[in-house]
N, C-alpha and C. Protein backbone atom coordinates (compact mmCIF):
# COMPACT_ATOMS: atom_id res chain seq x y z
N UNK A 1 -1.41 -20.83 2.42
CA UNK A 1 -0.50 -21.55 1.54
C UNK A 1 -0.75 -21.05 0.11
N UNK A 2 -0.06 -20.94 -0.82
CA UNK A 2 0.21 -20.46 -1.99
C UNK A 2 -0.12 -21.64 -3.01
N UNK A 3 -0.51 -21.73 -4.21
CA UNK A 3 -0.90 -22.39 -4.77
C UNK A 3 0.22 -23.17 -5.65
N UNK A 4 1.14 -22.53 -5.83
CA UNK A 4 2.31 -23.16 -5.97
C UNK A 4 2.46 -24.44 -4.74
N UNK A 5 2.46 -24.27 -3.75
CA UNK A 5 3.14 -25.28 -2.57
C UNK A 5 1.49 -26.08 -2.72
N UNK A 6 0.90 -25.61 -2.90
CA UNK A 6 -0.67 -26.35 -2.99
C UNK A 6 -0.34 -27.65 -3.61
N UNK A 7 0.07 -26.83 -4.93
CA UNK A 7 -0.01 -28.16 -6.13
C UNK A 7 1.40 -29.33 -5.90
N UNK A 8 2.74 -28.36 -5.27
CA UNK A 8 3.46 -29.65 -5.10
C UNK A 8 3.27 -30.57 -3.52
N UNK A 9 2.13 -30.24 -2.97
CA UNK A 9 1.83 -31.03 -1.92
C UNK A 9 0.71 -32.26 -2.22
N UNK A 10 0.36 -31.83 -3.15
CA UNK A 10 -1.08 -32.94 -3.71
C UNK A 10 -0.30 -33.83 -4.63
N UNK A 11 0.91 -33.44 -4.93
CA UNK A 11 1.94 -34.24 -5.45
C UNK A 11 2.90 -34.92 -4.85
N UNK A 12 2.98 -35.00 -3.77
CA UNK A 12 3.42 -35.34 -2.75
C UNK A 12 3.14 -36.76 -2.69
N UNK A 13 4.29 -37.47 -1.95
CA UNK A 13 4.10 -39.25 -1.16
C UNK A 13 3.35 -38.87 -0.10
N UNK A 14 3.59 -38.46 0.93
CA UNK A 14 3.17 -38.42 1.91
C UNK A 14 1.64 -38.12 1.99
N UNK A 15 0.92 -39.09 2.15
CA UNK A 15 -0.82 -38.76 2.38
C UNK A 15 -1.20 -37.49 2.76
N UNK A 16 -0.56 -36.94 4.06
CA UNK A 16 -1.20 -36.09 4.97
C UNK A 16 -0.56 -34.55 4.19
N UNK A 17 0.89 -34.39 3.36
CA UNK A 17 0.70 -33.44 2.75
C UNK A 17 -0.54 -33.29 1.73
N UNK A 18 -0.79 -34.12 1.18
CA UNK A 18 -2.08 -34.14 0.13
C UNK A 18 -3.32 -33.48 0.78
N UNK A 19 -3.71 -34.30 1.99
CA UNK A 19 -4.61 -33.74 2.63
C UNK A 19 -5.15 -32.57 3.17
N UNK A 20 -3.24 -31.70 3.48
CA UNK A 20 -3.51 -30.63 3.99
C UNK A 20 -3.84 -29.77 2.68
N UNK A 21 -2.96 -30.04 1.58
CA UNK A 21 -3.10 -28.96 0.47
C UNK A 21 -4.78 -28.91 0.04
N UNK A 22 -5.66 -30.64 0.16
CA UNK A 22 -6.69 -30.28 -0.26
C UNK A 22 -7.73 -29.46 1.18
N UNK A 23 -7.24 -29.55 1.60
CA UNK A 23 -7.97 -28.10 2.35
C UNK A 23 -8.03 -27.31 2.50
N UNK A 24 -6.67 -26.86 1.85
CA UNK A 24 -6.27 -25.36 1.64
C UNK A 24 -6.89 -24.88 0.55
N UNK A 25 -7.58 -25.58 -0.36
CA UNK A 25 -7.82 -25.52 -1.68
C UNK A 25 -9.12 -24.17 -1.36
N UNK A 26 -9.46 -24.93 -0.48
CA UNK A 26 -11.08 -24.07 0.13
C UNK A 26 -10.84 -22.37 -0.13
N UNK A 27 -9.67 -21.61 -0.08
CA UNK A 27 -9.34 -20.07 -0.16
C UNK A 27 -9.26 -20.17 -1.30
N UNK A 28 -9.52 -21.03 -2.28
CA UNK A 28 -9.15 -20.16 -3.94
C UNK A 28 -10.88 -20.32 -4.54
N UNK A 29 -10.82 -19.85 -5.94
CA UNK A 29 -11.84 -19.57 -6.47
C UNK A 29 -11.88 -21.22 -7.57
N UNK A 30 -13.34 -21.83 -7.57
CA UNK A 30 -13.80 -23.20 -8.10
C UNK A 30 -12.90 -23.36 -9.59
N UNK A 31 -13.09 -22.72 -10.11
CA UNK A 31 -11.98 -22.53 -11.63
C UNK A 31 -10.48 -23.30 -11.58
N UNK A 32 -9.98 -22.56 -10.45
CA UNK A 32 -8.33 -22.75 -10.06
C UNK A 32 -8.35 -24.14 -9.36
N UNK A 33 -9.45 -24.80 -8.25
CA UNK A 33 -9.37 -26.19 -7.28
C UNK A 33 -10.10 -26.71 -8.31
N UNK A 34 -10.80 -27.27 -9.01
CA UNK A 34 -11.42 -28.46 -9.75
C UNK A 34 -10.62 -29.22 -10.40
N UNK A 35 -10.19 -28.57 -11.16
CA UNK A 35 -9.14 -29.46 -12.13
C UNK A 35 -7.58 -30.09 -11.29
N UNK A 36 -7.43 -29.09 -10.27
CA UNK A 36 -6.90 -29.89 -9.19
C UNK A 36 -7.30 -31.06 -8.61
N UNK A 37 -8.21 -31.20 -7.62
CA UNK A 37 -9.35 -31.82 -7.41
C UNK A 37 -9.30 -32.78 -8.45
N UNK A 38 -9.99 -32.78 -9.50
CA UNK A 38 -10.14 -33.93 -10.45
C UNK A 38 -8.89 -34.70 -10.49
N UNK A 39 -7.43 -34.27 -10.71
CA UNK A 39 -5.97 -34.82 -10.50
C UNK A 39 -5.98 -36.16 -9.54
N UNK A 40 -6.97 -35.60 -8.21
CA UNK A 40 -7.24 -36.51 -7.22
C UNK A 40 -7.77 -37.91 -6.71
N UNK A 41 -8.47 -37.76 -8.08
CA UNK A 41 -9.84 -38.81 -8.35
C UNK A 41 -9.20 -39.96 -7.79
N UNK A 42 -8.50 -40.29 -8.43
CA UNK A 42 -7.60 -41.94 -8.36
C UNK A 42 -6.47 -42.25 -7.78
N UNK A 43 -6.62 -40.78 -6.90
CA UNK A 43 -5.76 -41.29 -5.00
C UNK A 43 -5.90 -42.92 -4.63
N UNK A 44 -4.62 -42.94 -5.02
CA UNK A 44 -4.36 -44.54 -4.03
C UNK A 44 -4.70 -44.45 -2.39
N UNK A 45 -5.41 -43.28 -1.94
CA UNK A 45 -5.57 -43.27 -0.65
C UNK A 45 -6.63 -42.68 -1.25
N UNK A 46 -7.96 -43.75 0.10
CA UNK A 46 -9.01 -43.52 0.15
C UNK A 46 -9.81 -42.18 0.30
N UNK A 47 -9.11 -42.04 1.95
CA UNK A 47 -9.32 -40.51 2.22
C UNK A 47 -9.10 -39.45 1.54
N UNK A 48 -8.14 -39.56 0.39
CA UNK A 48 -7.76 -38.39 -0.51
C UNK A 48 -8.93 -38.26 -1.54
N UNK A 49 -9.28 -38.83 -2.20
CA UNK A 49 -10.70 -39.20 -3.46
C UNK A 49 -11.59 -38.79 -2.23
């Protein structure tokens, strides 16, 4: 997945797109997923934080 579709999936309603994008996150370099990641913190869904 492309990091473009990354970021509008963690933006996403749907929980389980969120979920998948944050696993996809795992192929990029810590620089590019953190500050993503951090976006996450205060997921109204548990599993997402």
């Amino acid at each position: 997945m492309e990091l473009h579709q990354i970021e509008n999936n963690l933006n996403s309603s749907d929980p389980q797109n969120r979920i998948k994008a944050i696993t996809e996150l795992r192929h990029y370099e810590p620089d590019l997923v953190v500050p993503l990641l951090k976006g996450r913190m205060y997921d109204q869904e548990f599993v997402i934080r």
